[in-house]
PDB file of N, CA and C in Angstrom:
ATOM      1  N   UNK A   1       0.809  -1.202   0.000  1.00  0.00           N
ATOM      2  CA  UNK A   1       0.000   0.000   0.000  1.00  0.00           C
ATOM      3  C   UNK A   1       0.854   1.269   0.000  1.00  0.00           C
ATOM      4  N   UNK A   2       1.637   1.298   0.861  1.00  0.00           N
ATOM      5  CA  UNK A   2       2.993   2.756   0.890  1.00  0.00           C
ATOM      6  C   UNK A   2       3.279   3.080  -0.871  1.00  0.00           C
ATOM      7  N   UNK A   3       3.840   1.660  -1.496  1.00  0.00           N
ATOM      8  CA  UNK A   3       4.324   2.179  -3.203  1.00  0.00           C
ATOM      9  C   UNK A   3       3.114   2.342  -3.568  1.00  0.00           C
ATOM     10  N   UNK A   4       1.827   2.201  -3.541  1.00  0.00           N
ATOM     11  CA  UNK A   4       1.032   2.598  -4.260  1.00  0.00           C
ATOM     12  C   UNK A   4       0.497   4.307  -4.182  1.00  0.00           C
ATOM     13  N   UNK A   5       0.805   4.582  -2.736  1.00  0.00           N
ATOM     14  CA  UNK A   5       0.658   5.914  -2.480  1.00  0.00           C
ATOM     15  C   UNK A   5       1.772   6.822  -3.179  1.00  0.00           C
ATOM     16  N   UNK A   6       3.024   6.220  -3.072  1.00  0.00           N
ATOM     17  CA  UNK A   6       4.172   7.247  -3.029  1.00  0.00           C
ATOM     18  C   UNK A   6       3.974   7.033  -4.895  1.00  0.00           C
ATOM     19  N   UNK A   7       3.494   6.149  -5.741  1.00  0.00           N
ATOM     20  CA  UNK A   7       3.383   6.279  -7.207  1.00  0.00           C
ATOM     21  C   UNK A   7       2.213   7.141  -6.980  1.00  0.00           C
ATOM     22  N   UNK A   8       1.047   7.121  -6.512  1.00  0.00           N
ATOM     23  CA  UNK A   8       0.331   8.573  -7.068  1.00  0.00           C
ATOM     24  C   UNK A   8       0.918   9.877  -6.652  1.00  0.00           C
ATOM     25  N   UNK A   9       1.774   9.896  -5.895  1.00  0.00           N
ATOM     26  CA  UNK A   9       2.362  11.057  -5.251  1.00  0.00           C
ATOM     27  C   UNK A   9       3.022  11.490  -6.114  1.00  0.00           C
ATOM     28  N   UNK A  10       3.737  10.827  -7.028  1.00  0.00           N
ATOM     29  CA  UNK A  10       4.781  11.306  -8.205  1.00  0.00           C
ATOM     30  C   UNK A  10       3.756  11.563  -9.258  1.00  0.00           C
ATOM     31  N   UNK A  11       2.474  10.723  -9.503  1.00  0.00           N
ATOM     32  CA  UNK A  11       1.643  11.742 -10.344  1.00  0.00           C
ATOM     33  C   UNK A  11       0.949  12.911 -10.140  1.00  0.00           C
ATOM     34  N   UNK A  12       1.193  13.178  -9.225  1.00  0.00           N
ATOM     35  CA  UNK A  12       0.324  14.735  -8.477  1.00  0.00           C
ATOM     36  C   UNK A  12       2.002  15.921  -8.660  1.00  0.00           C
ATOM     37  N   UNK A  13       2.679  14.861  -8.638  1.00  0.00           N
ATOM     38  CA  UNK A  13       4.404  15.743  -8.023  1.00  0.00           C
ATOM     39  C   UNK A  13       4.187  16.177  -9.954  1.00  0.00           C
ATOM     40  N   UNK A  14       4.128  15.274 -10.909  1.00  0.00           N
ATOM     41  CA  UNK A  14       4.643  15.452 -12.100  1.00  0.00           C
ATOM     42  C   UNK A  14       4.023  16.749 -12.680  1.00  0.00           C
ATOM     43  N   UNK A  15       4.678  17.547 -13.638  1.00  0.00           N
ATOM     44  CA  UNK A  15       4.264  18.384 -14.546  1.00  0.00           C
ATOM     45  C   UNK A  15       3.457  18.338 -15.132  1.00  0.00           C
ATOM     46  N   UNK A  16       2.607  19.079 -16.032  1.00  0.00           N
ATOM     47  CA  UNK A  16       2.077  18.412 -17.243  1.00  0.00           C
ATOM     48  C   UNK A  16       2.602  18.025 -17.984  1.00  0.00           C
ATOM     49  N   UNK A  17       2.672  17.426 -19.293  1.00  0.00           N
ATOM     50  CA  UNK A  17       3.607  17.462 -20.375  1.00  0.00           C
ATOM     51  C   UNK A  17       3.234  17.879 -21.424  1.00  0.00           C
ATOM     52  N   UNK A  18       3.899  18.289 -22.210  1.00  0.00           N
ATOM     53  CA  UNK A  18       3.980  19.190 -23.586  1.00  0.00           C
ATOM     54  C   UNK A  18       3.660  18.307 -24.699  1.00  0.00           C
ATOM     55  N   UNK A  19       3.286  18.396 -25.664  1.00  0.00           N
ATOM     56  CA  UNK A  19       2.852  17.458 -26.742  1.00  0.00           C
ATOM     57  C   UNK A  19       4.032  17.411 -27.268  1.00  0.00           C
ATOM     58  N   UNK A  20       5.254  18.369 -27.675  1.00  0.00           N
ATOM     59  CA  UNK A  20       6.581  18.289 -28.245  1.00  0.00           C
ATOM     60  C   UNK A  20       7.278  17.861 -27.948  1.00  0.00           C
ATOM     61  N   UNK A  21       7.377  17.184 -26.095  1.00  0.00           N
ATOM     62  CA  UNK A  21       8.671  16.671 -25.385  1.00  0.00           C
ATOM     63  C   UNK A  21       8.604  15.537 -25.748  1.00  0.00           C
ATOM     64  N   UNK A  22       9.932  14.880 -25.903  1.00  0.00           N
ATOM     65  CA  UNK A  22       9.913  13.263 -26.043  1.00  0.00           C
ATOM     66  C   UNK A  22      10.142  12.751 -25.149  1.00  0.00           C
ATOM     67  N   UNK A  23       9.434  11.480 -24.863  1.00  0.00           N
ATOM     68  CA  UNK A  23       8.639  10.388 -23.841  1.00  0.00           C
ATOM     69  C   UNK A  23       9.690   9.591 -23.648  1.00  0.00           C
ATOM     70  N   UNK A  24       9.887   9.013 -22.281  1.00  0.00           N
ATOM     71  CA  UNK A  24      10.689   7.862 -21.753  1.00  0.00           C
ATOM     72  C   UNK A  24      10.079   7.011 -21.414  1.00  0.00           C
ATOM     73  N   UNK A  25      10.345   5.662 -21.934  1.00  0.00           N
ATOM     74  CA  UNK A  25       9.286   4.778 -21.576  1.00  0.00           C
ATOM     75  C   UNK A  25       9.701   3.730 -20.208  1.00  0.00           C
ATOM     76  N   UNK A  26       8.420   3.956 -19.736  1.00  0.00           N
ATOM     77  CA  UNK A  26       8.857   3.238 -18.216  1.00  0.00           C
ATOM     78  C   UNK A  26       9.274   1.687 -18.294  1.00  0.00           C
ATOM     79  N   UNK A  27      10.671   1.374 -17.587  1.00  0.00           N
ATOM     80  CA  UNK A  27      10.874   0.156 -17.589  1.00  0.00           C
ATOM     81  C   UNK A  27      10.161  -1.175 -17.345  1.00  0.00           C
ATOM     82  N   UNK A  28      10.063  -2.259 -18.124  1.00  0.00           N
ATOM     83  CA  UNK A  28       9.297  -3.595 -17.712  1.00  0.00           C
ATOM     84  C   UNK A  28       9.152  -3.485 -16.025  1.00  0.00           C
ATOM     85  N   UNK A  29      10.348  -3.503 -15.976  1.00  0.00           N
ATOM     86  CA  UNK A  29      10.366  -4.060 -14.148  1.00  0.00           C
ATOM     87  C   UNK A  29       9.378  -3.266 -13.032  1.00  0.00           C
ATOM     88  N   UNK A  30       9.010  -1.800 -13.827  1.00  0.00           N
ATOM     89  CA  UNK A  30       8.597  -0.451 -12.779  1.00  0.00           C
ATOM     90  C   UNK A  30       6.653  -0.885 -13.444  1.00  0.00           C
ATOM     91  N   UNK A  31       7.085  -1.641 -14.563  1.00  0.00           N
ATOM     92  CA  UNK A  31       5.136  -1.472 -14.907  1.00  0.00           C
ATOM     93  C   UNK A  31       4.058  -1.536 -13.769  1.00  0.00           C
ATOM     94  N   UNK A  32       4.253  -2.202 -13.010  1.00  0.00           N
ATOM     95  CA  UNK A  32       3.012  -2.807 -11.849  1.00  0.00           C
ATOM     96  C   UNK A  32       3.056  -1.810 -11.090  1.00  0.00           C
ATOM     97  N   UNK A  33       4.549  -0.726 -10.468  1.00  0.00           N
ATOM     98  CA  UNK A  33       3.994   0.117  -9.885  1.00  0.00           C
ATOM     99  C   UNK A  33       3.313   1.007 -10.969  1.00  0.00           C
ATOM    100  N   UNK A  34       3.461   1.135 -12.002  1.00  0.00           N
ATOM    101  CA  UNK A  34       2.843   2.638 -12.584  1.00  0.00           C
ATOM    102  C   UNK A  34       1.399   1.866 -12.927  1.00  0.00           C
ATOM    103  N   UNK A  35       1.319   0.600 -13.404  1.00  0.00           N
ATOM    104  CA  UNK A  35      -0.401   0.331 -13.317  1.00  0.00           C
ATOM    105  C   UNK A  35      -1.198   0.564 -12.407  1.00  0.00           C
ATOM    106  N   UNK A  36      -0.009   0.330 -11.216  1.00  0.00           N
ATOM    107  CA  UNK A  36      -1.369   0.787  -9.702  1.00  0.00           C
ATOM    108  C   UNK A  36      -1.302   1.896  -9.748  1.00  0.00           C
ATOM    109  N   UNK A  37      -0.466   2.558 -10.054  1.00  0.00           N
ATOM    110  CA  UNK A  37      -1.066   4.382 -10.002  1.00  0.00           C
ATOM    111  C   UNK A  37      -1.604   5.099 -11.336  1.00  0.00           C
ATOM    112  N   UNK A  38      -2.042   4.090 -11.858  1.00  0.00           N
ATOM    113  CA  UNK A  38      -2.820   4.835 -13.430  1.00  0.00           C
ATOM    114  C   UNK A  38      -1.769   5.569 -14.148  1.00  0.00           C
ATOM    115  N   UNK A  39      -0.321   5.346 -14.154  1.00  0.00           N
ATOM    116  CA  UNK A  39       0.802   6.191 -14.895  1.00  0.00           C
ATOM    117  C   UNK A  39       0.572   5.825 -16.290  1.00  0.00           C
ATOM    118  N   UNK A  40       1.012   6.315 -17.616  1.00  0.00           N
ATOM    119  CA  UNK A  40       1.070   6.351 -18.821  1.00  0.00           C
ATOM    120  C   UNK A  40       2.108   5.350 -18.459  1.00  0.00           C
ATOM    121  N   UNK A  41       2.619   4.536 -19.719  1.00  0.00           N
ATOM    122  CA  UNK A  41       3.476   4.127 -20.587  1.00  0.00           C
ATOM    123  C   UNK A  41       5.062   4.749 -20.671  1.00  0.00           C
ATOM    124  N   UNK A  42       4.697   5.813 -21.065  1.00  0.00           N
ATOM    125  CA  UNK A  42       5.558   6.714 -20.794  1.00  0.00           C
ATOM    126  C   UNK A  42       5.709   8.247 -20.212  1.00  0.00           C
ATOM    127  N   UNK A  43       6.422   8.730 -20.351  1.00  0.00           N
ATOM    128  CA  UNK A  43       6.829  10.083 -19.043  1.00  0.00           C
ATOM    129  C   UNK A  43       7.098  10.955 -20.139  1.00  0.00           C
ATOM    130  N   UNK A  44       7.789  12.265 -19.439  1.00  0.00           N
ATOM    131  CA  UNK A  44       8.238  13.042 -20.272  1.00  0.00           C
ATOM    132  C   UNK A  44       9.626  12.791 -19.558  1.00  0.00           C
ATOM    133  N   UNK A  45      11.050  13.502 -19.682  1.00  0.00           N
ATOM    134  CA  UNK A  45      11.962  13.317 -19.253  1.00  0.00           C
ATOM    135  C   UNK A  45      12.436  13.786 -18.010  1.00  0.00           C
ATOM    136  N   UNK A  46      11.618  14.990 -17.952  1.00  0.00           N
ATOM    137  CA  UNK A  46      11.269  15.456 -16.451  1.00  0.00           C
ATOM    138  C   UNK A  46      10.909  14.457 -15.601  1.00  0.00           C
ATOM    139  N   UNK A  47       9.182  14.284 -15.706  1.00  0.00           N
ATOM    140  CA  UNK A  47       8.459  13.122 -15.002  1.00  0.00           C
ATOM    141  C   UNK A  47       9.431  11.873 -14.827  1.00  0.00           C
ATOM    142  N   UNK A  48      10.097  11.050 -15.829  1.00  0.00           N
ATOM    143  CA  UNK A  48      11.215   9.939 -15.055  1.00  0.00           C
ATOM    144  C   UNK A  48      11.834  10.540 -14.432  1.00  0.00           C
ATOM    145  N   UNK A  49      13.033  11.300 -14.276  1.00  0.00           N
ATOM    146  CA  UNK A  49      13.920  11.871 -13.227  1.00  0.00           C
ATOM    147  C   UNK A  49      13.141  12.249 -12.424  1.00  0.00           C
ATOM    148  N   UNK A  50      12.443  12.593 -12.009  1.00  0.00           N
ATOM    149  CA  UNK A  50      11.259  12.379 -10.878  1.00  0.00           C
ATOM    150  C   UNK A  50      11.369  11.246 -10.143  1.00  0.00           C
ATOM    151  N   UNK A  51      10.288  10.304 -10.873  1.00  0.00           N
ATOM    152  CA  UNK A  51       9.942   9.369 -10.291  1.00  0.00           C
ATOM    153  C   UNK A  51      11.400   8.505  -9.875  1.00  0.00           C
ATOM    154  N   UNK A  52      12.066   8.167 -10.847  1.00  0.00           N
ATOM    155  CA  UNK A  52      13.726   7.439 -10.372  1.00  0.00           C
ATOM    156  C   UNK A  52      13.911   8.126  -9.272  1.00  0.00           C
ATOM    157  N   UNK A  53      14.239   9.395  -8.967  1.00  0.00           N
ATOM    158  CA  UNK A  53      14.519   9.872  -7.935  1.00  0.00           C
ATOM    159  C   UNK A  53      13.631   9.439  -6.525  1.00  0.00           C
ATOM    160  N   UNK A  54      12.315   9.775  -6.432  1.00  0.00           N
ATOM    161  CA  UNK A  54      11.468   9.374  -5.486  1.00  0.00           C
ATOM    162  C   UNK A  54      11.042   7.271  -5.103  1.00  0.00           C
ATOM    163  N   UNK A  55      11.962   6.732  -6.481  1.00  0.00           N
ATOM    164  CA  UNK A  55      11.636   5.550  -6.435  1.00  0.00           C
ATOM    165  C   UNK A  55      13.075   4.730  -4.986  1.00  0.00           C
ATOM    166  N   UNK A  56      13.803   5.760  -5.775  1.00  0.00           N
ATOM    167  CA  UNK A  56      15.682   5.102  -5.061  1.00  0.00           C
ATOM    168  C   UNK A  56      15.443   5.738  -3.483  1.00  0.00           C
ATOM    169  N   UNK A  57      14.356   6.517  -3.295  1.00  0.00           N
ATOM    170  CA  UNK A  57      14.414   6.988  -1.916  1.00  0.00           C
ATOM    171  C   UNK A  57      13.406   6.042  -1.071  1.00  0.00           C
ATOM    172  N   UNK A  58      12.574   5.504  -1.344  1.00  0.00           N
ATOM    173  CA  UNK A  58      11.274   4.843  -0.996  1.00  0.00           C
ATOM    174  C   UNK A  58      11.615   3.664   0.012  1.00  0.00           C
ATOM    175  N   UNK A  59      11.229   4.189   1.167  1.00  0.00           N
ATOM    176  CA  UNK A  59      11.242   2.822   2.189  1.00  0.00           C
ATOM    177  C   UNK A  59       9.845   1.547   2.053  1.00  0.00           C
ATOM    178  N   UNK A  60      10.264   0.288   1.594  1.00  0.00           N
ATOM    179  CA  UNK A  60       9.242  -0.292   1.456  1.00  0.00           C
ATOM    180  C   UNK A  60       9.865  -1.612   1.017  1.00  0.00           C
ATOM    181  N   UNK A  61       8.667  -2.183   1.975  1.00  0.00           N
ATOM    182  CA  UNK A  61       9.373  -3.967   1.642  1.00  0.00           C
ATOM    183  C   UNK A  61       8.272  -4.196   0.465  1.00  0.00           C
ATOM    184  N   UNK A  62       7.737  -3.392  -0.321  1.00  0.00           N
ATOM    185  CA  UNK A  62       6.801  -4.250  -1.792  1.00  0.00           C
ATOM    186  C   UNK A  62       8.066  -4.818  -2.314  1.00  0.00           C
ATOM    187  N   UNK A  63       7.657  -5.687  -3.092  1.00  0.00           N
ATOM    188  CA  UNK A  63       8.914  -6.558  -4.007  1.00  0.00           C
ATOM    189  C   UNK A  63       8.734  -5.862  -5.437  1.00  0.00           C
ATOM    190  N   UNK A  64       7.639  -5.077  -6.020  1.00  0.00           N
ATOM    191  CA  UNK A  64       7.915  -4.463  -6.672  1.00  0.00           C
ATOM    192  C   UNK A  64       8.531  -3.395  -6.680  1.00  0.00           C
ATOM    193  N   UNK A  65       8.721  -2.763  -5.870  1.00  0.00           N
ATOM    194  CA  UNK A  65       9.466  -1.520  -5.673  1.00  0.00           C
ATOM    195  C   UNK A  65      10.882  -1.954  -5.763  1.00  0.00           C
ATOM    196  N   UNK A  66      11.284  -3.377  -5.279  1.00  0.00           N
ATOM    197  CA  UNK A  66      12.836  -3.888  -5.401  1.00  0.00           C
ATOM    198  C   UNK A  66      12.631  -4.266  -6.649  1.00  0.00           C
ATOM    199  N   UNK A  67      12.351  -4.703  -7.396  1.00  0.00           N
ATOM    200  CA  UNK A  67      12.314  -5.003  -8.732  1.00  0.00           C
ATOM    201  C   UNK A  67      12.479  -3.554  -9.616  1.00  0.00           C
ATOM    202  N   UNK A  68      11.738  -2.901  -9.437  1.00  0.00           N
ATOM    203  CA  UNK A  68      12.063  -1.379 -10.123  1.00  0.00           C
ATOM    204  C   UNK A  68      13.397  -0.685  -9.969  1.00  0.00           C
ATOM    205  N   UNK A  69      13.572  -0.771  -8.666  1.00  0.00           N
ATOM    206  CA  UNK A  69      15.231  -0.411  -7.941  1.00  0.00           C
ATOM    207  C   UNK A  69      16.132  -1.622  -8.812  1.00  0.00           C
ATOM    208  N   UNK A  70      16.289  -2.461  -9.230  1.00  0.00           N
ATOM    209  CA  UNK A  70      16.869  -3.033  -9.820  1.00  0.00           C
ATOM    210  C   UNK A  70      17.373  -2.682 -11.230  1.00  0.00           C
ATOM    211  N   UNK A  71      15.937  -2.209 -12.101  1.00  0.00           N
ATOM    212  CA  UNK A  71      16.310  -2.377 -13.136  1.00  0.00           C
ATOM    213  C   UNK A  71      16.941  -0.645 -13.209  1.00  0.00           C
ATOM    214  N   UNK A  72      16.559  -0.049 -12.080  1.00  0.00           N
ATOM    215  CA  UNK A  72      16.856   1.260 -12.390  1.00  0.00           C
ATOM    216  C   UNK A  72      18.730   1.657 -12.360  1.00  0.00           C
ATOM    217  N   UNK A  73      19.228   0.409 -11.702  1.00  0.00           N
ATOM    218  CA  UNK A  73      20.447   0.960 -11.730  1.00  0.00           C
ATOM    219  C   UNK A  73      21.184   0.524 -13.278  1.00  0.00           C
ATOM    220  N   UNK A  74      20.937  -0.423 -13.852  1.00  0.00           N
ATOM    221  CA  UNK A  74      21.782  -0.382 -15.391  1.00  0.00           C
ATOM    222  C   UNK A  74      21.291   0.914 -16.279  1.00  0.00           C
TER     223      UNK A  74
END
């Protein structure tokens, strides 16, 4: 329940985005958190450096959240 809060938190935290910016697409490993928080597919480049940022800080034993922390470091 905590990653599901702290992923809508990064959608309330995020910008809007611009129709011109180009999109980063969220990693396999991070999908399940961004499905539970209704996230797009993809971000703008802002919105990921966001969320990476708020993801590597996140205290939480979900196993998805370690799975995301994983793929986020290559």
């Amino acid at each position: 329940m905590p990653a599901i809060l702290a992923v809508i938190a990064l959608l309330l935290l995020a910008l809007p985005s611009r129709a011109d910016e180009a999109r980063v697409r969220i990693p396999a490993a991070c999908r399940e958190l961004a499905d539970r928080a209704g996230l797009p597919l993809t971000l703008t480049h802002e919105e990921a450096t966001r969320a990476i940022a708020y993801i590597r800080v996140m205290i939480s034993e979900d196993p998805a959240v370690a799975r995301c922390r994983l793929a986020l470091r290559d």
